[in-house]
Structures are given as C-alpha cells and as structure tokens.
Protein backbone atom coordinates (compact mmCIF):
# COMPACT_ATOMS: atom_id res chain seq x y z
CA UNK A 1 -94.72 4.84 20.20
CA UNK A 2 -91.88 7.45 19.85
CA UNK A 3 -88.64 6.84 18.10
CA UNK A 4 -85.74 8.57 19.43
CA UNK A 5 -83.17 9.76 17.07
CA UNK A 6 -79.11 10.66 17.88
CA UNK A 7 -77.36 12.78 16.28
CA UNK A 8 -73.95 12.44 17.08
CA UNK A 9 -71.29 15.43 16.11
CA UNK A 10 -68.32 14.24 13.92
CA UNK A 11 -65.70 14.41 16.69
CA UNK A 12 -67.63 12.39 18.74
CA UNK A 13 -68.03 9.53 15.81
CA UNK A 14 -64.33 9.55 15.44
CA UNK A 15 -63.06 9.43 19.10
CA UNK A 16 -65.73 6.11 19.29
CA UNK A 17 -64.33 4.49 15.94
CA UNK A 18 -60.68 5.00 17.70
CA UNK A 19 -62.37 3.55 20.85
CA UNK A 20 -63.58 0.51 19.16
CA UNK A 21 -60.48 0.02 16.84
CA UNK A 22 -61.83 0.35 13.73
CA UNK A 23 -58.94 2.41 12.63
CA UNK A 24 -54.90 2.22 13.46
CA UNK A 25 -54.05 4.97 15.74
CA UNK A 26 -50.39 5.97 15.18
CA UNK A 27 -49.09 6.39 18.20
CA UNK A 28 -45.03 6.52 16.98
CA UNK A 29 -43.56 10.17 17.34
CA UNK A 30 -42.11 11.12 14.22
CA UNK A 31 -38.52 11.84 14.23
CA UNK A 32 -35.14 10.38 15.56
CA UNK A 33 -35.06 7.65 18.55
CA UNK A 34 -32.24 6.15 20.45
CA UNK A 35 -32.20 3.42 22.63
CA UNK A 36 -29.74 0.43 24.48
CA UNK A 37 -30.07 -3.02 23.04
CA UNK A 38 -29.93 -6.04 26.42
CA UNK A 39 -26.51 -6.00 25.61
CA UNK A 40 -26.54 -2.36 26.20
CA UNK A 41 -25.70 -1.74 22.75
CA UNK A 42 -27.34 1.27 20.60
CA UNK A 43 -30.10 1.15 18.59
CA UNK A 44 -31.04 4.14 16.48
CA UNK A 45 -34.06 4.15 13.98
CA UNK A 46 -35.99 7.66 12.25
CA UNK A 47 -40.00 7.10 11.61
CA UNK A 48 -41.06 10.33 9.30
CA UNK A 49 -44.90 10.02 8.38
CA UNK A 50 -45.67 7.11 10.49
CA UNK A 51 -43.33 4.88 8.77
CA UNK A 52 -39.71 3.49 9.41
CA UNK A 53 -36.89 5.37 7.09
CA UNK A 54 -34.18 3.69 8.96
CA UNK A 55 -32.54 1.98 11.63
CA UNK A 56 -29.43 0.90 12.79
CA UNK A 57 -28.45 -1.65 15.50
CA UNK A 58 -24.94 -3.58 17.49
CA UNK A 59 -24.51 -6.86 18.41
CA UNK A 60 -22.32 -8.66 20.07
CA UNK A 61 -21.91 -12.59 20.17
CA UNK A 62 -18.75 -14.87 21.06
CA UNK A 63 -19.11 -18.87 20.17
CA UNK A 64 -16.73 -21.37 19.87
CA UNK A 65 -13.63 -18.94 20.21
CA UNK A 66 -14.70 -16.47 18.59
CA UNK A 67 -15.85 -12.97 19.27
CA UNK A 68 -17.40 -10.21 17.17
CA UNK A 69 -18.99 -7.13 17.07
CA UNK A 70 -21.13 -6.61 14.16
CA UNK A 71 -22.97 -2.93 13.66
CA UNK A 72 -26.24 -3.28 10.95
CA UNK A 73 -27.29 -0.43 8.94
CA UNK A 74 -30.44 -0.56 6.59
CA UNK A 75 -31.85 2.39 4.90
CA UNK A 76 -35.53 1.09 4.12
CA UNK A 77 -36.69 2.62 0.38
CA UNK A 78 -39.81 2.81 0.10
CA UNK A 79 -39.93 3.23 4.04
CA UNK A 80 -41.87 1.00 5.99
CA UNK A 81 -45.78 2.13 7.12
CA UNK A 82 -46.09 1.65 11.31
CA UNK A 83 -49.64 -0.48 11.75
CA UNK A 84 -51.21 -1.54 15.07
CA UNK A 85 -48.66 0.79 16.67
CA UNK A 86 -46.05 -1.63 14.88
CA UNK A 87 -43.64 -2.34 12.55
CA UNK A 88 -41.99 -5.36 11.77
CA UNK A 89 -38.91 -5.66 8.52
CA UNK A 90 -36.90 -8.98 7.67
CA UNK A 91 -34.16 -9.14 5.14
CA UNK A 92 -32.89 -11.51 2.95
CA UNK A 93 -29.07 -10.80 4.82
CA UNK A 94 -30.54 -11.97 7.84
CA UNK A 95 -31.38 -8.91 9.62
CA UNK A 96 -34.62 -8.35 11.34
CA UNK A 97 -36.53 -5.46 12.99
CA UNK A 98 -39.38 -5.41 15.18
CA UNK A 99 -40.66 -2.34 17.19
CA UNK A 100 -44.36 -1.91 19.27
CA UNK A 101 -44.88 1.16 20.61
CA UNK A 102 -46.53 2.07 23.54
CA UNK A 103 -46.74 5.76 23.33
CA UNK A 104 -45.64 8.62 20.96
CA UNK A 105 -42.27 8.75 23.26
CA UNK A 106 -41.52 5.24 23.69
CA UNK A 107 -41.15 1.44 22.61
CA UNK A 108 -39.84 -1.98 22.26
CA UNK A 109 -39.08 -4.52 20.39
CA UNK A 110 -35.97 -6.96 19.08
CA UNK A 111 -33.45 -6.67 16.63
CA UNK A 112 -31.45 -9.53 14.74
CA UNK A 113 -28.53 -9.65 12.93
CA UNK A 114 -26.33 -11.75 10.41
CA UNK A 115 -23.16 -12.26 12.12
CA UNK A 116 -19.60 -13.37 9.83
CA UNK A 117 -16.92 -11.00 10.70
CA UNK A 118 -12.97 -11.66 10.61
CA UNK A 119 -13.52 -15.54 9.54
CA UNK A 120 -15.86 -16.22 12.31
CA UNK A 121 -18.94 -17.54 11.31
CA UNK A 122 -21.92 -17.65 14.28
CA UNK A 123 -24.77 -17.21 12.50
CA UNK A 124 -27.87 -14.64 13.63
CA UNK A 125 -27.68 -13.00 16.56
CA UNK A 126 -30.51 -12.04 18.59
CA UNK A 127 -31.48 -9.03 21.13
CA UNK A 128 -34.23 -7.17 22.56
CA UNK A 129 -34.31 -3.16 22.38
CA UNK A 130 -36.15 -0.43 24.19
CA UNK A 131 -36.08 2.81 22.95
CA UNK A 132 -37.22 6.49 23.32
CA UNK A 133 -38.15 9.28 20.72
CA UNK A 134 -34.81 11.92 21.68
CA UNK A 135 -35.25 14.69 19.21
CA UNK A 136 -38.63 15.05 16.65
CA UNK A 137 -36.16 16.08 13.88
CA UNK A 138 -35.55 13.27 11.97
CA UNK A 139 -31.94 11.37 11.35
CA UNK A 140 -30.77 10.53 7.88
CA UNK A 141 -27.63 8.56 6.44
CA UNK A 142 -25.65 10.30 4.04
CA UNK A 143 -23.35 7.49 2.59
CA UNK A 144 -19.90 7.94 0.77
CA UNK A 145 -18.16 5.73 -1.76
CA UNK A 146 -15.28 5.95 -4.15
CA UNK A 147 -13.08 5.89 -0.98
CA UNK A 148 -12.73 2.27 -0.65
CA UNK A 149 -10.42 2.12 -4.07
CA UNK A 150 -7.40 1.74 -2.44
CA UNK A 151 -5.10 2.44 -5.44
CA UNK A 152 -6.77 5.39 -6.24
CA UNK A 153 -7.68 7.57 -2.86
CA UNK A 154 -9.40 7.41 0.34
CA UNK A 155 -12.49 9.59 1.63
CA UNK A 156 -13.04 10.51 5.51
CA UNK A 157 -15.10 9.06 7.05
CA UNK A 158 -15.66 6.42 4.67
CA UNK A 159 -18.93 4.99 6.37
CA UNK A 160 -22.34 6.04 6.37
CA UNK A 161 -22.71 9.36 8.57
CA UNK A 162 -25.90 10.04 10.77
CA UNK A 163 -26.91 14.19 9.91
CA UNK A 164 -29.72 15.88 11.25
CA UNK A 165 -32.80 17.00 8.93
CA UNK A 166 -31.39 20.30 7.21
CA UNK A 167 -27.68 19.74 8.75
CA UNK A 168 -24.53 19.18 5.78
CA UNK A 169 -22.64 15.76 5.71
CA UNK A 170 -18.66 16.89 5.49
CA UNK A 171 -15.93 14.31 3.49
CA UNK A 172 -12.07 14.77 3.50
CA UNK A 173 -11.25 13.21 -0.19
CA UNK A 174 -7.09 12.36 -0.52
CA UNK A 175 -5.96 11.22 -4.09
CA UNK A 176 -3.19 8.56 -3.62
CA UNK A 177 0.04 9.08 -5.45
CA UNK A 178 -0.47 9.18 -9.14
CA UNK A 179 -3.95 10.13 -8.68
CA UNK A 180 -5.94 13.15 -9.05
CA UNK A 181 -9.14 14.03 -7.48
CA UNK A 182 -12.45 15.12 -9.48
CA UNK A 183 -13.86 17.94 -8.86
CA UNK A 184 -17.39 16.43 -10.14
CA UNK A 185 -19.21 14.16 -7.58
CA UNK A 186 -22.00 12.11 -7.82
CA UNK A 187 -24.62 10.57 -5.81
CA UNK A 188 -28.21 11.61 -4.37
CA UNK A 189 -27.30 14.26 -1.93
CA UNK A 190 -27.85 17.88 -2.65
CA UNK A 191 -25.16 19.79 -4.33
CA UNK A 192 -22.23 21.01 -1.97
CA UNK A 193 -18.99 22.71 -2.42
CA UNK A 194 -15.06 22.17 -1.93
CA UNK A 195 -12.97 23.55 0.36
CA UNK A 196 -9.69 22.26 -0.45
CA UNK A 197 -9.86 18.70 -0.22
CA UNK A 198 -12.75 18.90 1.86
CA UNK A 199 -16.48 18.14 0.10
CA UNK A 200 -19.30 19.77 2.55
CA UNK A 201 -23.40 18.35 1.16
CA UNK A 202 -26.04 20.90 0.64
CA UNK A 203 -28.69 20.64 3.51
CA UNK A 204 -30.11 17.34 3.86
CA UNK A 205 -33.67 16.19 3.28
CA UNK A 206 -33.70 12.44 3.21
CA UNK A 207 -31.16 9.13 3.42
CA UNK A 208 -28.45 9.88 0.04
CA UNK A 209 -25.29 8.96 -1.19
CA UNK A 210 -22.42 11.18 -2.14
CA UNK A 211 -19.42 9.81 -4.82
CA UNK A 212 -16.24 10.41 -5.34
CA UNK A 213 -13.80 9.92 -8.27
CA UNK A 214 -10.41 10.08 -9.31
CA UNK A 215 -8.11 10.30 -12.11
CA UNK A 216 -5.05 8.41 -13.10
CA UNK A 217 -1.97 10.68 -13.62
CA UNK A 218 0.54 10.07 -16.07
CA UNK A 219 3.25 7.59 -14.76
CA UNK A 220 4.87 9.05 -11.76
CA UNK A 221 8.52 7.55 -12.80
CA UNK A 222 9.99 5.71 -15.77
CA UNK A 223 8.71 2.42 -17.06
CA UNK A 224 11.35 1.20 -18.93
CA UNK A 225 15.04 1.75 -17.88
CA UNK A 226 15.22 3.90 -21.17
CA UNK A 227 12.96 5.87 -19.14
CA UNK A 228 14.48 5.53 -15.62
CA UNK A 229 14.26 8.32 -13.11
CA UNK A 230 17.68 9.18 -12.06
CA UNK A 231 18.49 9.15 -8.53
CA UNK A 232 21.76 9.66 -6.75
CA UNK A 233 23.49 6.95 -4.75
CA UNK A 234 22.94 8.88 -1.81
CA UNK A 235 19.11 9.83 -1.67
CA UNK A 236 15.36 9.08 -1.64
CA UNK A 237 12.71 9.50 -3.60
CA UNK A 238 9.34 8.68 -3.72
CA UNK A 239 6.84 6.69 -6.16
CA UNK A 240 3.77 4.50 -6.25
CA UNK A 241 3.13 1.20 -8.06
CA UNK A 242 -0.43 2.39 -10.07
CA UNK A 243 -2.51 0.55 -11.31
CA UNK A 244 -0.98 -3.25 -10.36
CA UNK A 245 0.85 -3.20 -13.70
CA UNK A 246 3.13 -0.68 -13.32
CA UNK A 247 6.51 -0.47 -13.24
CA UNK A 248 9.13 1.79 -12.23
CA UNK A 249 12.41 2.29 -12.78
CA UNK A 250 15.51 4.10 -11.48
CA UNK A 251 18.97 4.86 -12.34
CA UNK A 252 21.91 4.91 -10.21
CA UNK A 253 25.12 5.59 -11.87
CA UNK A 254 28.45 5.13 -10.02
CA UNK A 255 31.43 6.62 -10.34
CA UNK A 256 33.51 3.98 -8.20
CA UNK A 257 32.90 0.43 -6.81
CA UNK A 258 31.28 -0.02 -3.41
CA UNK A 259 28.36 -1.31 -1.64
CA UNK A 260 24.70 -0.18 -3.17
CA UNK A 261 22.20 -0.61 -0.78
CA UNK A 262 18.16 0.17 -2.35
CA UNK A 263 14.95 -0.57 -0.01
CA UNK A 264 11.46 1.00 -0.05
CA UNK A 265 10.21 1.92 2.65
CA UNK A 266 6.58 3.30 3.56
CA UNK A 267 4.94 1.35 1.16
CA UNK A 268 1.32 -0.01 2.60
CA UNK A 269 0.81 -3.14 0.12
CA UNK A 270 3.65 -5.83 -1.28
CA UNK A 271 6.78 -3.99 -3.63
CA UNK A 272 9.55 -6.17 -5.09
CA UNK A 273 12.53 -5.36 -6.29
CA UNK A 274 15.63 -5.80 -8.43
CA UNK A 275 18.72 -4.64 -8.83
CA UNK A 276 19.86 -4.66 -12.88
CA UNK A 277 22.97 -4.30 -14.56
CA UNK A 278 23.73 -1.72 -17.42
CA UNK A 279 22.27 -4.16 -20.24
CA UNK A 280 19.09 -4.80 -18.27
CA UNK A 281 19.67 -8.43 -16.73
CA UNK A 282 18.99 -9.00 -12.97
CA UNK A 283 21.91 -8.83 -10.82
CA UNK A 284 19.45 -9.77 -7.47
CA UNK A 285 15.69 -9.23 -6.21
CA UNK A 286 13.84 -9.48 -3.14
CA UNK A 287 10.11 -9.57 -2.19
CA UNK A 288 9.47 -7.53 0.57
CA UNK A 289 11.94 -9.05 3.23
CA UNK A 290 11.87 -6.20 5.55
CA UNK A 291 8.65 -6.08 7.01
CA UNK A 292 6.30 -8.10 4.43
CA UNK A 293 5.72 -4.49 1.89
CA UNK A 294 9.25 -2.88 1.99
CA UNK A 295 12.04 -4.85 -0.23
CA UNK A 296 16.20 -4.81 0.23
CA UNK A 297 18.64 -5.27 -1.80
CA UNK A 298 22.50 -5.19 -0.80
CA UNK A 299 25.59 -5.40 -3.89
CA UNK A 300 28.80 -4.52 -3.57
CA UNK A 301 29.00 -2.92 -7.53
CA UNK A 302 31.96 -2.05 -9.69
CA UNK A 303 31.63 1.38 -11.32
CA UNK A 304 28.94 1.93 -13.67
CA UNK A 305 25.14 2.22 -14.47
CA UNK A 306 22.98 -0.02 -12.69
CA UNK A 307 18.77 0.30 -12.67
CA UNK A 308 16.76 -0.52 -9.74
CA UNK A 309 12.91 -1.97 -11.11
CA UNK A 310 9.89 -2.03 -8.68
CA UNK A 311 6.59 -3.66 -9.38
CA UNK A 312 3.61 -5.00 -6.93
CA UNK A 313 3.49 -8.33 -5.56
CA UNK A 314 0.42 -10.22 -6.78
CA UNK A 315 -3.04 -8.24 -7.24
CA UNK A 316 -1.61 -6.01 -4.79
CA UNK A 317 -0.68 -2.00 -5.38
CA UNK A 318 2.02 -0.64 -3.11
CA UNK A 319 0.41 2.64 -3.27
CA UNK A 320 3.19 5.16 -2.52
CA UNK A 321 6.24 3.81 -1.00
CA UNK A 322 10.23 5.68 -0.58
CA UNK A 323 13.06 4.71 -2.23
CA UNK A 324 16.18 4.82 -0.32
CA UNK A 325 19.83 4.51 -1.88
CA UNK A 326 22.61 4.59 -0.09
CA UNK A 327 26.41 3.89 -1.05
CA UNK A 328 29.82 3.15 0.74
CA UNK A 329 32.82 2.93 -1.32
CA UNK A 330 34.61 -0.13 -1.05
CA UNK A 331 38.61 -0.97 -1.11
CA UNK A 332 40.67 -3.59 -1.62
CA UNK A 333 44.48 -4.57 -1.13
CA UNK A 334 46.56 -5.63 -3.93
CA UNK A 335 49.70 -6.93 -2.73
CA UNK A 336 52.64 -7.19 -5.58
CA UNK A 337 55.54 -9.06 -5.20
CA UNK A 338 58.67 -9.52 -8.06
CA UNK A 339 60.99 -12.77 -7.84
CA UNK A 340 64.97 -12.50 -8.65
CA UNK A 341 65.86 -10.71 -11.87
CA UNK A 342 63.37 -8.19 -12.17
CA UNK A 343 61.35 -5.60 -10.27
CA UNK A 344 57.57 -4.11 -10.20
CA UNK A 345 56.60 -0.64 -10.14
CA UNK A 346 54.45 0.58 -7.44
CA UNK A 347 56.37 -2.15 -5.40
CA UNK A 348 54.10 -1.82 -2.23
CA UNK A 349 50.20 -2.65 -1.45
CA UNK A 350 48.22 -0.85 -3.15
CA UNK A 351 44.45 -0.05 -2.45
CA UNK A 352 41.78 -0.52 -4.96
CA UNK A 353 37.88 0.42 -5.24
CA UNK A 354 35.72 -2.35 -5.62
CA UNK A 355 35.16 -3.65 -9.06
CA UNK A 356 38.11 -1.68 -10.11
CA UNK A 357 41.71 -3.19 -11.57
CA UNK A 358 45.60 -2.51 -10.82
CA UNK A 359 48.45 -1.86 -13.17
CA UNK A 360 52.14 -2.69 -12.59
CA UNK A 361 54.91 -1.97 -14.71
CA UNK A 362 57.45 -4.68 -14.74
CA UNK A 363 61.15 -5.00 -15.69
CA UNK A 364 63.57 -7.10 -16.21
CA UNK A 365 67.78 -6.46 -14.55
CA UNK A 366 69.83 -7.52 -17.11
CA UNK A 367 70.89 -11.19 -18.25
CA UNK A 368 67.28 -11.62 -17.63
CA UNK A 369 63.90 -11.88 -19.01
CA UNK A 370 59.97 -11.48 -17.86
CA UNK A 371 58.39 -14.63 -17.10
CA UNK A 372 54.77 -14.03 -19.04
CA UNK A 373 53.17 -16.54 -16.61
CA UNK A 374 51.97 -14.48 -13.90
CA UNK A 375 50.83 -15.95 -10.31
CA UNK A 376 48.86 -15.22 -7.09
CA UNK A 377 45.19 -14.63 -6.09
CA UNK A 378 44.21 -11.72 -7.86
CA UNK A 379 41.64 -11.90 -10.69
CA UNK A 380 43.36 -13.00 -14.34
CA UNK A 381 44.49 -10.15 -16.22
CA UNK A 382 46.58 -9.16 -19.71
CA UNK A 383 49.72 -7.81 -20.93
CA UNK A 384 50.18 -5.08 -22.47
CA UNK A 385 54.16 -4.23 -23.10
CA UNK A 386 55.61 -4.24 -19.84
CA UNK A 387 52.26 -3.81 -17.97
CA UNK A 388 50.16 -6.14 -16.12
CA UNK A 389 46.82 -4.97 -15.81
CA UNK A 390 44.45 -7.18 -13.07
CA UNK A 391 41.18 -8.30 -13.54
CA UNK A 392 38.44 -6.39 -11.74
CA UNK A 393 39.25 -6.52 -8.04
CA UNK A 394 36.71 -8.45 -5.79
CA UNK A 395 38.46 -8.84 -2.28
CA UNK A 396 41.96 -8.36 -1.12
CA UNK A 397 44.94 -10.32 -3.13
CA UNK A 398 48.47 -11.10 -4.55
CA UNK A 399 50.04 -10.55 -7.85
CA UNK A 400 53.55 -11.96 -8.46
CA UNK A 401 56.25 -11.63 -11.08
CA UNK A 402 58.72 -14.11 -11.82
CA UNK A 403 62.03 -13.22 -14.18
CA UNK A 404 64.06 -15.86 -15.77
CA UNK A 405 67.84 -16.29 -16.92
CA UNK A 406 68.46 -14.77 -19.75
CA UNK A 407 71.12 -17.66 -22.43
CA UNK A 408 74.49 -15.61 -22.52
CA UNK A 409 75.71 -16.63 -26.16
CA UNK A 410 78.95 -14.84 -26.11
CA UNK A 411 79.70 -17.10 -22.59
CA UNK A 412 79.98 -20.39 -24.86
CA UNK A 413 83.78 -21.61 -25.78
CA UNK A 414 84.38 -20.68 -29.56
CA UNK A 415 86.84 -23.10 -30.11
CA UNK A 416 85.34 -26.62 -31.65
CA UNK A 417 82.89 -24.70 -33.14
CA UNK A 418 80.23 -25.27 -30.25
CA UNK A 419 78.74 -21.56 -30.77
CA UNK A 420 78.44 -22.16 -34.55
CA UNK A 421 76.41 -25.75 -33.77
CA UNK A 422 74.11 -24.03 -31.16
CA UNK A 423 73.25 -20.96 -33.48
C-alpha cells in the first residue's frame, strides 16, 4: 500500500480558502465614490481600510402637498468594517445605508432617509443607489460651527465641506455689529492660520470640526437717554440691538418746531421704536410697520430735546439696523385782529414754527380800555403788561382784541350833586 502525501505551497492554501469562502474577501476600493441615487440624486460615501468613514445622500419626496428635498450627512465614528463585500448602517434619526459591492470599482445598494423639512412631515424616504469608486484618495468632512449664532457672527460656508485627503478646508468668519471675532478656534481639525477674516485648516487627515467664537463689545450706543448718542435731525447712523436686552438710545435736539421723522432701516430681525419727550415719557412707538423689522415714527415736535429708544421685538435681535432722521420745519399762520378802540402790533398774519408762540402788543385809543378777555382759535395764552403771548402754536389760527369804553367822569352834570353821589 503507498500513501501519497501533498504538500501544498502557502499561496496555493490561501487562493483555495478564498475559493471556498472561508474568509471575507474585501473587494471595496478604498477611497472616495460617487454615484446617482433612482432619483438621480448624489450619493457620496469614503471606505478607508475596508470600512465606511462616511456617506452622504439626497432625497426627494412630495405627499399630500408637500414637497421637499432633504440632503443626509453622517460621519460614522468608529467607521463601519465592509463584510461579505457589504456594509449595512441604521440610525436612530431614521437614516439607513446599505451598499454590496461587486468589484473594487463598483456597487449598489439603497439609501433611506428621515424626511420633516419646512413643516412637512412625510416620513422615510426610500431609494436605491449605484455607485463607482472616482478617485482612491479618500473624502473627509470638515464641519464648522459658531456661525449659526445669529447675534453674534456668521461663518462661510456654514455647512459641512467635502476636502480631499491632505487638501485645507477654508472659512470666511464676519463678527456682527457689536461683536468681535476670536482669534482662538477650536475643534478637531489641524491647526490653520488667518488671513484677514479668512480661517484656512492645516492639511486634512480624517472627518473634524473647526469652531469659531466671538466676543461681545461694549455697547455700541447709549442705554439710557443719560447716555444717548447724539444724532442730528438730518442724518443716519448705525447700531445693533445685542444681546436681546439691549437698548439704545438717541438724541435729537431741535432748534425749531417741525416734523421729526425716525425709521430703521436694514435691520434683519424685529426693532421697535419710540419717540420720547425731554423727561423720558413716550410721545409714540411703532413695531416694525414698514416691512415687518424696520419701525416709523412721524411727530410734528415743538423745539426741544426729544430721545428716540430702540429695543428687539420678542426673543428676536435686530442685529445691525440704520437709523434715519429726517426733519422739515413746520409753519403756521396767526391771524390778529383788534375791535374799535384799540389796535395790535404786528397788525398782519404772522407765520409761526410749529410748537412755537406769538406776541402782540396791544393798546388802547383814548376814552378806552383793553378788554382782558381775549378770543379766537389760537391756543390760550397770558398777559403780561400790554402783551399777549399765545399758547404754543399747533395749526393755523385767530387771535382777537376787543377794547371797551372808557366812563368819562368829568362828562356828568355837576349841578344836583350827581358827580359827588357816583364818586
């Protein structure tokens, strides 16, 4: 009897394990792979190491009225290991991954997504994918934040960015008014640089975040109308309501009466405003009438201080708005007249600013007297000697001056005794 023995080389032993399927054979070329969804939407997903890093898929759905477009990112941490040429990732959010692959260069699979965009809720959405390994340099995500405070700055773009293996993620960071930005930034990413307001990553290695921060300035105008900012009646300036809290005031200081007219403009979020006298009380206000941000306010004043207070509607910051002043001066016609017995001095119409009042001298002819009582449509004024001062003119009126008779003693008989009785 002879017993045959075979010796088989490692190589060989291997290629007939992978033959039999004793062991996974990864199939999945590492690096970056794009593909079209049925909807011919993209899909985008990295594998590094024979493992998922990332993807990122679109969907579309319209139900009942209503239409959206919803666009899922996940970063995967650990990543996810390929098996059976495979890979399959569910979420608690309702997004779901499958891929097979049928070569290093290609595969399939579907892709599912939670869908509840501008008040529409659908519900998942389904799709199928197919896709193809387009560069074997891997994709990662380099993801901002800070830029979403509203009342404190933006940063461009303000999404997660797809860069290249090695490549720099740029960001432009803007500090609202009353904000400054921080030079220090946070997050995974290597350490970059600024260029202005620009923030450029060090090369990238793997999926990171970069943060940004910013600092409140001291307040950009007066909070208190102790405090006001002056501004001329004719001008604009600018602010910002920062935080929600704040207040700002302004001064406007006339020098005759006319019509004030304040409005912001510009402003991105709800401002209200109101128009104050000298002592602080509220003349008028208005909550953003103009265009549902921008408030207006229209007075015809007298001469004198007034203070113009902003503040945010709600939980709302304006972030920076304009304030624009503008002033006509205003006149009005007071007409005086003077009965028999007596004239006025200026005898013809006289103009008058806004808010302002008119003096008349008036006399007596003689054998008569001033009649105190005086009548017309002007505002009520006061004597003073032989001058009648108005009240602070409003609109266009009439002052008149009546005289009476003055007794003529020495024109009474003296015989009888009458004048003696009378005195």
């Amino acid at each position: 009897m002879v017993i045959q023995h075979w010796r088989l080389s490692y190589p060989v032993v291997f290629a007939l394990i992978l033959e039999l399927g004793l062991i996974d054979r990864a199939l999945a070329g590492g690096g970056t792979w794009d593909g079209t969804t049925s909807q011919s939407k993209p899909v985008f997903f990295v594998i590094e190491n024979n493992a998922l890093t990332s993807f990122e898929g679109t969907a579309s759905v319209s139900s009942g009225g209503c239409t959206a477009t919803v666009t899922s990112t996940v970063l995967l941490s650990p990543s996810l290991p390929i098996q059976n040429n495979q890979v399959n990732y569910t979420n608690s959010s309702g997004s779901s991954f499958t891929a097979q692959f049928s070569s290093a260069a290609a595969a399939s699979g579907t892709f599912s997504t939670y869908v509840n965009s501008s008040g529409c809720y659908i519900g998942t959405v389904s799709v199928t994918w197919q896709a193809t390994l387009s560069s074997p340099t891997p994709t990662y995500f380099v993801t901002p934040s800070g830029g979403s405070v509203r009342s404190a700055g933006t940063v461009s773009p303000n999404s997660s960015q797809k860069v290249i293996a090695g490549a720099v993620g740029a960001f432009t960071v803007t500090a609202n008014s009353g904000y400054a930005r921080d030079s220090a930034v946070g997050g995974t990413c290597p350490a970059g640089s600024w260029s202005g307001n620009v923030w450029t990553t060090g090369a990238i290695t793997a999926n990171c975040t970069v943060s940004f921060s910013f600092t409140q300035l001291p307040d950009d105008q007066g909070n208190t109308k102790e405090t006001a900012t002056l501004v001329a009646p004719n001008s604009s300036t600018t602010g910002s309501i920062n935080p929600v809290a704040d207040l700002d005031y302004f001064r406007v200081d006339l020098t005759e009466g006319g019509l004030l007219t304040v409005k912001s403009t510009a402003a991105t979020f709800h401002t209200n405003g109101y128009l104050l006298d000298g002592a602080g009380n509220v003349l008028v206000t208005d909550e953003n009438i103009m265009d549902g941000y921008n408030f207006f306010i229209a007075r015809t004043l007298s001469a004198g201080t007034y203070y113009v207070r902003l503040s945010s509607w709600g939980s709302f910051s304006t972030n920076t708005y304009t304030l624009v002043s503008t002033f006509s001066p205003v006149n009005y016609t007071v007409t005086p007249s003077a009965g028999s017995g007596g004239s006025v001095s200026p005898n013809s119409p006289q103009p008058v600013n806004a808010g302002a009042s008119s003096a008349f001298t008036v006399t007596a002819d003689g054998g008569y007297t001033r009649d105190n009582t005086v009548s017309g449509t002007c505002p009520t004024g006061s004597w003073s000697a032989d001058i009648w001062t108005t009240g602070a003119i409003t609109g266009d009126c009439t002052v008149s001056f009546n005289f009476k008779e003055q007794f003529c003693w020495e024109c009474l008989p003296s015989s009888g005794g009458w004048r003696g009785v009378i005195q």
